[in-house]
C-alpha atoms as a PDB file:
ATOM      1  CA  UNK A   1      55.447  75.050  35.458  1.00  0.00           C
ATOM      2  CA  UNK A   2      54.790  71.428  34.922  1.00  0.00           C
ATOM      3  CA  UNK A   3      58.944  70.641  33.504  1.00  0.00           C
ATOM      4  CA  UNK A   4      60.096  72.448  36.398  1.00  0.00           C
ATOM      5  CA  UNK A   5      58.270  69.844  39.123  1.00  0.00           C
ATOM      6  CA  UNK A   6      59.152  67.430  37.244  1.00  0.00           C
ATOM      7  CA  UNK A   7      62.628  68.516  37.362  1.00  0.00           C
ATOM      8  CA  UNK A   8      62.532  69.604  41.022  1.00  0.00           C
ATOM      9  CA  UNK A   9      60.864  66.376  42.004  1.00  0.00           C
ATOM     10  CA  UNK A  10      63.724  64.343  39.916  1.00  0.00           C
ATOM     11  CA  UNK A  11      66.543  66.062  41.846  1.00  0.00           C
ATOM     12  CA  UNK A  12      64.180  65.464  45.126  1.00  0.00           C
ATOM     13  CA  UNK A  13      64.870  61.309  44.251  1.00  0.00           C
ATOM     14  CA  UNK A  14      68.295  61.854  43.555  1.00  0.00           C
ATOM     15  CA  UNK A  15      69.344  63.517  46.935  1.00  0.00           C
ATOM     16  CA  UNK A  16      67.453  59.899  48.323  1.00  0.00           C
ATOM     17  CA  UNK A  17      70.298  58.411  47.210  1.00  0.00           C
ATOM     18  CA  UNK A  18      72.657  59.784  49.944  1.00  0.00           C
ATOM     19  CA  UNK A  19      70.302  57.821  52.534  1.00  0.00           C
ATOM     20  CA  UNK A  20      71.828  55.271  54.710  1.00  0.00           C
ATOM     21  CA  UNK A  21      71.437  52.319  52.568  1.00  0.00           C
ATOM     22  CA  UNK A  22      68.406  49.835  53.886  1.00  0.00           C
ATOM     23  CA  UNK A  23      67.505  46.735  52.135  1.00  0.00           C
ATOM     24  CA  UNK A  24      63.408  46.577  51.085  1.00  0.00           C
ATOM     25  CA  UNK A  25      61.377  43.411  52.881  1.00  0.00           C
ATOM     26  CA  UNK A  26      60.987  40.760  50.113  1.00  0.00           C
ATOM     27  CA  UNK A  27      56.987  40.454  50.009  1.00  0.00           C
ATOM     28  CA  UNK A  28      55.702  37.550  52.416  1.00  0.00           C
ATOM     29  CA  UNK A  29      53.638  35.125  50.777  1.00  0.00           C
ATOM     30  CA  UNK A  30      50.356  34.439  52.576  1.00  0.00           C
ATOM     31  CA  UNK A  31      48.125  32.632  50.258  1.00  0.00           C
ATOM     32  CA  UNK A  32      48.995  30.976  46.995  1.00  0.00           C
ATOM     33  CA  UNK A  33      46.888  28.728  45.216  1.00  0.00           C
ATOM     34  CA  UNK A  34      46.288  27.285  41.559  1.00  0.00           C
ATOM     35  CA  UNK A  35      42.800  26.206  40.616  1.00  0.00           C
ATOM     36  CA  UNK A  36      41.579  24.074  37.278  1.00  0.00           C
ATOM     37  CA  UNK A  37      38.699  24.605  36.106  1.00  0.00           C
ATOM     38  CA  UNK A  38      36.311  23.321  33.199  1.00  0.00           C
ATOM     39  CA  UNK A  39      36.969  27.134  31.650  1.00  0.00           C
ATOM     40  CA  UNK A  40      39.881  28.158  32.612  1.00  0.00           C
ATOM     41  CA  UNK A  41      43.243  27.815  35.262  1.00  0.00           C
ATOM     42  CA  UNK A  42      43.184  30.123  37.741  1.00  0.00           C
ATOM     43  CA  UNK A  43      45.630  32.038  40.635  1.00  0.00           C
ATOM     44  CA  UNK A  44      44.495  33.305  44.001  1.00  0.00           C
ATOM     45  CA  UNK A  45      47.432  34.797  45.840  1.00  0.00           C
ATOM     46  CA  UNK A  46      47.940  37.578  48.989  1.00  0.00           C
ATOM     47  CA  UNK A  47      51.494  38.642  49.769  1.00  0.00           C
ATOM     48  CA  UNK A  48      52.244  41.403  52.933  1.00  0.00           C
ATOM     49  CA  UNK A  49      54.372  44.547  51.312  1.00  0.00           C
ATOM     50  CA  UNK A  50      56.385  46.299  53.835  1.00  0.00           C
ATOM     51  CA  UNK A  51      58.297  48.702  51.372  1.00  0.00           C
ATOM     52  CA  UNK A  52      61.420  50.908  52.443  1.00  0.00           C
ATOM     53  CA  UNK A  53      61.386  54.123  54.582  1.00  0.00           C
ATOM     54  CA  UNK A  54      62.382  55.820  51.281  1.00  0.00           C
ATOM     55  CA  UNK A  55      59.434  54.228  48.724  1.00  0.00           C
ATOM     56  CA  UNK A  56      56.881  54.971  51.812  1.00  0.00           C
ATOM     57  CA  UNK A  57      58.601  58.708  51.740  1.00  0.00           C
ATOM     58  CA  UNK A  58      58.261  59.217  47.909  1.00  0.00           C
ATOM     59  CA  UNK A  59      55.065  57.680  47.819  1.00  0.00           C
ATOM     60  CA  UNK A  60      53.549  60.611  50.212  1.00  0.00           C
ATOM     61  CA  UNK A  61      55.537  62.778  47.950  1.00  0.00           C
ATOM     62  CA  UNK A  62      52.652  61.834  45.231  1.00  0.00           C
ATOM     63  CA  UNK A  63      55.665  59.538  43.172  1.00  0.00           C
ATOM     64  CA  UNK A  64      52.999  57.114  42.353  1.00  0.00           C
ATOM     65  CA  UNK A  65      54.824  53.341  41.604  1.00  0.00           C
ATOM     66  CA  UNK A  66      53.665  50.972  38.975  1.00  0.00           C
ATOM     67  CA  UNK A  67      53.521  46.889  40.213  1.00  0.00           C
ATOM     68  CA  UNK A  68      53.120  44.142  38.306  1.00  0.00           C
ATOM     69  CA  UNK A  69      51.995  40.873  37.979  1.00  0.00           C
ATOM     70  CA  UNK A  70      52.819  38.355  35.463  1.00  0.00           C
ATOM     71  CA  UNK A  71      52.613  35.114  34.973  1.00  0.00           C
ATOM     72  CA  UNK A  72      53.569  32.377  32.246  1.00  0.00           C
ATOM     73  CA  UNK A  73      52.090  28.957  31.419  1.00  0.00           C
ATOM     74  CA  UNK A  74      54.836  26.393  30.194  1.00  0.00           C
ATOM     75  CA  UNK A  75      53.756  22.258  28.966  1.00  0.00           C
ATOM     76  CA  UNK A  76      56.850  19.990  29.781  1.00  0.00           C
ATOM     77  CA  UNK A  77      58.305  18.539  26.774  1.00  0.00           C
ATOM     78  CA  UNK A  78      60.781  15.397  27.356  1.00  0.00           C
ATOM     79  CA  UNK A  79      62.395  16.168  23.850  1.00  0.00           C
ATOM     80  CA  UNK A  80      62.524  19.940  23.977  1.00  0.00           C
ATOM     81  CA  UNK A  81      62.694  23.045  26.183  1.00  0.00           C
ATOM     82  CA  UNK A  82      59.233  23.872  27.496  1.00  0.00           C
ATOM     83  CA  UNK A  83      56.530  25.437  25.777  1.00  0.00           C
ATOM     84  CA  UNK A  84      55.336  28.731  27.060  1.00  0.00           C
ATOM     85  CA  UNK A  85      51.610  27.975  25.748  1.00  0.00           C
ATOM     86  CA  UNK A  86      49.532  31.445  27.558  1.00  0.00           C
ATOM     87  CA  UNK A  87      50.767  34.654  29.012  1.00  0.00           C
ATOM     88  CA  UNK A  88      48.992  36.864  31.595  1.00  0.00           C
ATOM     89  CA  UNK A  89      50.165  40.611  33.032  1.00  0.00           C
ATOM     90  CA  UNK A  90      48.348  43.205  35.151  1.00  0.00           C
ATOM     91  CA  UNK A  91      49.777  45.869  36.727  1.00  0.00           C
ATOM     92  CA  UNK A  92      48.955  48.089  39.874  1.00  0.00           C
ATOM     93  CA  UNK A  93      49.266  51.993  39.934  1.00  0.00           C
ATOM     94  CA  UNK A  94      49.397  53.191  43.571  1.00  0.00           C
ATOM     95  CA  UNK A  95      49.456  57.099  44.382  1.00  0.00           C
ATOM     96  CA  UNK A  96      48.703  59.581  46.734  1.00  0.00           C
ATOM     97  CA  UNK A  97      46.068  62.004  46.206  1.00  0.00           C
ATOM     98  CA  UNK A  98      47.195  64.977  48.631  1.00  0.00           C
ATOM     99  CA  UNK A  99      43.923  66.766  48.201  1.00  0.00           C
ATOM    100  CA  UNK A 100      42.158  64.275  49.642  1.00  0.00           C
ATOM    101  CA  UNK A 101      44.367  62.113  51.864  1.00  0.00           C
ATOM    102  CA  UNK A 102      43.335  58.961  49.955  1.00  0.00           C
ATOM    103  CA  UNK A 103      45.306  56.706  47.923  1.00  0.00           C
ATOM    104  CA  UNK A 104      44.389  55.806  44.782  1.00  0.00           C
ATOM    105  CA  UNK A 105      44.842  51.888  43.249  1.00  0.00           C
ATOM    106  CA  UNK A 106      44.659  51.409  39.301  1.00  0.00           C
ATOM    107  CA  UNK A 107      44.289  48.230  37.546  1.00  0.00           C
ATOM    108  CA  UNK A 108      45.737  47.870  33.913  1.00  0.00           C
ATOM    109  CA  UNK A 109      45.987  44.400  32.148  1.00  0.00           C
ATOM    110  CA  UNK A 110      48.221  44.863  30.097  1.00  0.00           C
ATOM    111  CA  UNK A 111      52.448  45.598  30.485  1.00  0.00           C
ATOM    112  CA  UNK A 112      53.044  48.974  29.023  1.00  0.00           C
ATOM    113  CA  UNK A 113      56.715  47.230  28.116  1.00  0.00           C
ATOM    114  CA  UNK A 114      58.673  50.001  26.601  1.00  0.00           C
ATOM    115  CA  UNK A 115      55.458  52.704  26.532  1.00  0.00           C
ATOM    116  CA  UNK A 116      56.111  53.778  30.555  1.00  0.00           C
ATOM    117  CA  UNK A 117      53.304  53.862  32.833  1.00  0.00           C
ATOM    118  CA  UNK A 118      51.508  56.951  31.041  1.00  0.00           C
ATOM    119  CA  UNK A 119      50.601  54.704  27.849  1.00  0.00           C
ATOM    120  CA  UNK A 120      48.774  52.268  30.286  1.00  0.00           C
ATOM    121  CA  UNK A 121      44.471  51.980  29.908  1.00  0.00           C
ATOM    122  CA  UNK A 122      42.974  51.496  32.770  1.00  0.00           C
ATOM    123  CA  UNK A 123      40.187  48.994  33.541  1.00  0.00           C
ATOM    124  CA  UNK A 124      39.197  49.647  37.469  1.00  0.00           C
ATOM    125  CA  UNK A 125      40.235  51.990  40.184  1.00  0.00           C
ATOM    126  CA  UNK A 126      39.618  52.042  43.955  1.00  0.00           C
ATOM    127  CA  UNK A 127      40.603  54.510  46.645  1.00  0.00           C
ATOM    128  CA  UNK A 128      41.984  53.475  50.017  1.00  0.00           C
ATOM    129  CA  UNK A 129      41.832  55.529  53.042  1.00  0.00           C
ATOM    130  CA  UNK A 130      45.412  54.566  54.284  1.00  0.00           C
ATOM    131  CA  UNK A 131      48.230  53.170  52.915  1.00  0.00           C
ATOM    132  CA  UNK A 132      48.469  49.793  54.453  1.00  0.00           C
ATOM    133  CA  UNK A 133      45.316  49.405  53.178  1.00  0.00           C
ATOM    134  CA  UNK A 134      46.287  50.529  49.509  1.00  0.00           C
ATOM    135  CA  UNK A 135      49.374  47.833  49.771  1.00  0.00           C
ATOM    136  CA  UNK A 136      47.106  45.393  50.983  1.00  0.00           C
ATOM    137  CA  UNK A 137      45.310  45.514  47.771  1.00  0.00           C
ATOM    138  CA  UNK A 138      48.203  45.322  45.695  1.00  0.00           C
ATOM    139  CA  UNK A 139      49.291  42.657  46.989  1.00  0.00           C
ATOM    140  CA  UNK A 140      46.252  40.577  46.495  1.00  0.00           C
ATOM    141  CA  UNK A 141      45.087  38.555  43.589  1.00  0.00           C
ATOM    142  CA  UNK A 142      41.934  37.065  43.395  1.00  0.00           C
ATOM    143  CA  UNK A 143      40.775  34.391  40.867  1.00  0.00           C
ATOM    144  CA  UNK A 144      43.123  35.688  38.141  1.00  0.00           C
ATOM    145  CA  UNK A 145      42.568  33.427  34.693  1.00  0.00           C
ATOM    146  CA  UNK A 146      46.490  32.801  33.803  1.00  0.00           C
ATOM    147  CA  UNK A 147      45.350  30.678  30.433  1.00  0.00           C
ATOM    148  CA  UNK A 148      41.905  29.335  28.736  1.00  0.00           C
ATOM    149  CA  UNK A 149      41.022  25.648  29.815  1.00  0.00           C
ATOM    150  CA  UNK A 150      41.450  24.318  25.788  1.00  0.00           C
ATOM    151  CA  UNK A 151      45.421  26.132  26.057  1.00  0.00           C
ATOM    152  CA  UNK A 152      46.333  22.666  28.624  1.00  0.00           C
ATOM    153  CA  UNK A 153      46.538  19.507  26.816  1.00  0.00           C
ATOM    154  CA  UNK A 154      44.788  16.974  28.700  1.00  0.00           C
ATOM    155  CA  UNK A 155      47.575  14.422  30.531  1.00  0.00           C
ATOM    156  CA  UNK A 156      50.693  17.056  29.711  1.00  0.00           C
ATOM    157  CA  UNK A 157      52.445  18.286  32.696  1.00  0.00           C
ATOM    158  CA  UNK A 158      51.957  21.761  33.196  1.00  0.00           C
ATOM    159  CA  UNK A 159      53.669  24.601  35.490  1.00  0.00           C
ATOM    160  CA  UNK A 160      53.204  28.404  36.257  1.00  0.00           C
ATOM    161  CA  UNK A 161      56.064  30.634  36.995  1.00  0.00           C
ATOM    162  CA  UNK A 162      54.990  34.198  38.378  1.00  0.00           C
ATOM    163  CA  UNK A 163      56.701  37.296  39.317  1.00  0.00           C
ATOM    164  CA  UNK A 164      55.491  40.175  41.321  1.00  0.00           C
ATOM    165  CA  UNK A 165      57.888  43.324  41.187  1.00  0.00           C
ATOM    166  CA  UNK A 166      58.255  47.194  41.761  1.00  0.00           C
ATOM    167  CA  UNK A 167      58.866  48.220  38.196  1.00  0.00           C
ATOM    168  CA  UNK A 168      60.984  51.233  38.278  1.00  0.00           C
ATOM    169  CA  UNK A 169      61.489  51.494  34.236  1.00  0.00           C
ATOM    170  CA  UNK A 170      57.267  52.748  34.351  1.00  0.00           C
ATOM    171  CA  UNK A 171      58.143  55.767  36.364  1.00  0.00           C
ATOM    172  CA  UNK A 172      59.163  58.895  33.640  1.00  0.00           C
ATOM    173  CA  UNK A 173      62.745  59.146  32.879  1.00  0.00           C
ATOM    174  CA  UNK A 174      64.155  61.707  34.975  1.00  0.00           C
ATOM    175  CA  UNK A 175      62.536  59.689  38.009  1.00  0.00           C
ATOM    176  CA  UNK A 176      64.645  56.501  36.975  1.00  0.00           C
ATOM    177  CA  UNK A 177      68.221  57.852  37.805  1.00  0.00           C
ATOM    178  CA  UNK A 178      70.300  55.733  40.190  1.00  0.00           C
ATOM    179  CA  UNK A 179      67.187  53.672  41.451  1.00  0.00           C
ATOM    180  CA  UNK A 180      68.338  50.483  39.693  1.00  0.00           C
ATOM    181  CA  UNK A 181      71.296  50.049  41.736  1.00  0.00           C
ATOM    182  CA  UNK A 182      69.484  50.846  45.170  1.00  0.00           C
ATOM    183  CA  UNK A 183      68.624  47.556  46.851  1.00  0.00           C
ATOM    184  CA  UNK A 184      65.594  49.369  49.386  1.00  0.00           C
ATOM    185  CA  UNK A 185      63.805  50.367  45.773  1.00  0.00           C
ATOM    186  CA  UNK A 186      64.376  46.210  45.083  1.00  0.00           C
ATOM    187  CA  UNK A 187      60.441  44.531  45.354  1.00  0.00           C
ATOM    188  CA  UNK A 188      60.412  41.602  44.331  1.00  0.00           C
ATOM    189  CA  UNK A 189      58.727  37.590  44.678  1.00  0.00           C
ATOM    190  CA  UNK A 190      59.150  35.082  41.705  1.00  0.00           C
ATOM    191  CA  UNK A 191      57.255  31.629  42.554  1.00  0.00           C
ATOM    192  CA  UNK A 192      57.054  28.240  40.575  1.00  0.00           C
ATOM    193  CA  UNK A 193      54.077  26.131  40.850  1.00  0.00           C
ATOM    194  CA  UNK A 194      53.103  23.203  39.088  1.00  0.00           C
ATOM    195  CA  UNK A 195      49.351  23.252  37.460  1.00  0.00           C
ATOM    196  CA  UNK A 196      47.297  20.964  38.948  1.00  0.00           C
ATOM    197  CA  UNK A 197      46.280  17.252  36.900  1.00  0.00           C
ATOM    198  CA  UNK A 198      42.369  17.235  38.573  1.00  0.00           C
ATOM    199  CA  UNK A 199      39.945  19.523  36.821  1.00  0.00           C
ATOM    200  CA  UNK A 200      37.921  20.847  39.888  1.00  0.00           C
ATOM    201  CA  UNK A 201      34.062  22.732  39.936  1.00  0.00           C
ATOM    202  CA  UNK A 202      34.603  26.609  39.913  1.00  0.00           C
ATOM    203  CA  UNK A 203      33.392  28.023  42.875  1.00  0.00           C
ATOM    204  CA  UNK A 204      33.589  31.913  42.263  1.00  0.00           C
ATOM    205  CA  UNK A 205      32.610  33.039  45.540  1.00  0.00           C
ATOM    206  CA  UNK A 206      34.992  30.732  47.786  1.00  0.00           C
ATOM    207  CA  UNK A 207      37.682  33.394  47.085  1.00  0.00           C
ATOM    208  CA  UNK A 208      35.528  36.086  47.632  1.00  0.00           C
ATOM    209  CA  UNK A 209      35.120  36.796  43.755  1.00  0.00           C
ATOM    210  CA  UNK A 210      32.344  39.819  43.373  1.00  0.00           C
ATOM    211  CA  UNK A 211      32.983  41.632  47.242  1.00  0.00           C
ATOM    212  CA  UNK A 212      34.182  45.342  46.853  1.00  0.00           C
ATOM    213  CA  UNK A 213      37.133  44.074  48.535  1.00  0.00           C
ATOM    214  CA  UNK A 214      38.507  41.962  46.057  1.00  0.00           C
ATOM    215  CA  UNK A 215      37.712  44.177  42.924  1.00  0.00           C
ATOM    216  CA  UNK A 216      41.255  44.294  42.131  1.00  0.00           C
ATOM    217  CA  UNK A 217      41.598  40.805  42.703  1.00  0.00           C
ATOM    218  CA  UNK A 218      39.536  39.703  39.724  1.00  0.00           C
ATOM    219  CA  UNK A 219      39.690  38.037  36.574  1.00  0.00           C
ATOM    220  CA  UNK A 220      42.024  39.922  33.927  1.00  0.00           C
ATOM    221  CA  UNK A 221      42.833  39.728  29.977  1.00  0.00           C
ATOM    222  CA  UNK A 222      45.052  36.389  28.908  1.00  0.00           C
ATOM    223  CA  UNK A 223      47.467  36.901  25.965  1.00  0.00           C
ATOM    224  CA  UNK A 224      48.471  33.972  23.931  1.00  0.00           C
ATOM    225  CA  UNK A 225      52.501  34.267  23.107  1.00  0.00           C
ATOM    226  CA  UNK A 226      54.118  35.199  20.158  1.00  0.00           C
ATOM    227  CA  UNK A 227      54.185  32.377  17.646  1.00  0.00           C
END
């Protein structure tokens, strides 16, 4: 029973593909900030998502999409390309629990790169009662530590380059066909910002660190890169 609704769901995505073609609305950045702190550097950001006819109509057809977060931290070197010094992911499960009319928001940090979205742990989860609401918190990062305070030489110049995206390759297989090519599955915002020289006080709750409302938002795991 469970193959054939996978199957019968798969075959659902593919006849999307005969839709009139419409291009997605790039997320619109609200809020973007970088904070440096005694402990750690830190992003606050809130984008508006205002996905395509045909996400919003697989979405209420319990598809649930995976979005992620990522961010890198490079040091400027004169004499050599930049050096990626920290690493930080999280990404987003949104779905649609029929039974209840809610939708449910997951938070993993970590990528699930080449595991799919069923390898991922989660590490929070909050329910929504619509679905503006549910993309709302998706698109909202609160206080997120992108790299430990002693990872930033002191006087180095220092930027952040971040990505927010719709990652179709999470979804199982069978759900994948022909969605690469379709520009209305196409979510996307990269940003570049350069870290900030002045160490500032932390002040947790000017973001709104510890509210229900920006659970999601908080603090996730940083992963030093590959040596």
């Amino acid at each position: 029973m469970r193959a054939w609704r996978t199957w019968a769901l798969a075959w659902w995505l593919a006849g999307l593909l005969v839709w009139p073609m419409a291009h997605a609305d790039a997320p619109q950045l609200q809020q973007l900030s970088l904070q440096r702190t005694p402990e750690a550097l830190i992003l606050s950001a809130r984008m508006e998502l205002q996905p395509a006819a045909v996400v919003e109509d697989a979405l209420y057809k319990a598809v649930p999409l995976y979005f992620v977060w990522h961010a890198d931290v490079y040091r400027s070197r004169w004499y050599w390309t930049d050096k990626r010094v920290a690493s930080a992911t999280r990404t987003l499960r949104l779905a649609y629990q029929p039974l209840t009319r809610r939708w449910r928001v997951s938070l993993s940090n970590e990528s699930a790169a080449g595991s799919g979205g069923a390898g991922l742990q989660y590490a929070l989860h909050q329910n929504f009662d619509s679905l503006p609401e549910a993309l709302a918190g998706v698109g909202r990062v609160a206080r997120w530590r992108l790299a430990d305070a002693a990872r930033l030489e002191p006087g180095a110049d220092h930027e952040v380059a971040f990505s927010f995206r719709l990652d179709l390759s999470l979804l199982p297989r069978p759900f994948q066909i022909g969605m690469a090519n379709q520009p209305e599955w196409t979510v996307e915002l990269r940003q570049t910002l350069p870290v900030p020289q002045r160490v500032e006080t932390d002040h947790g709750t000017e973001h709104g660190a510890g509210t229900p409302a920006a659970e999601l938002g908080s603090e996730s795991n940083v992963s030093e890169p590959a040596r």
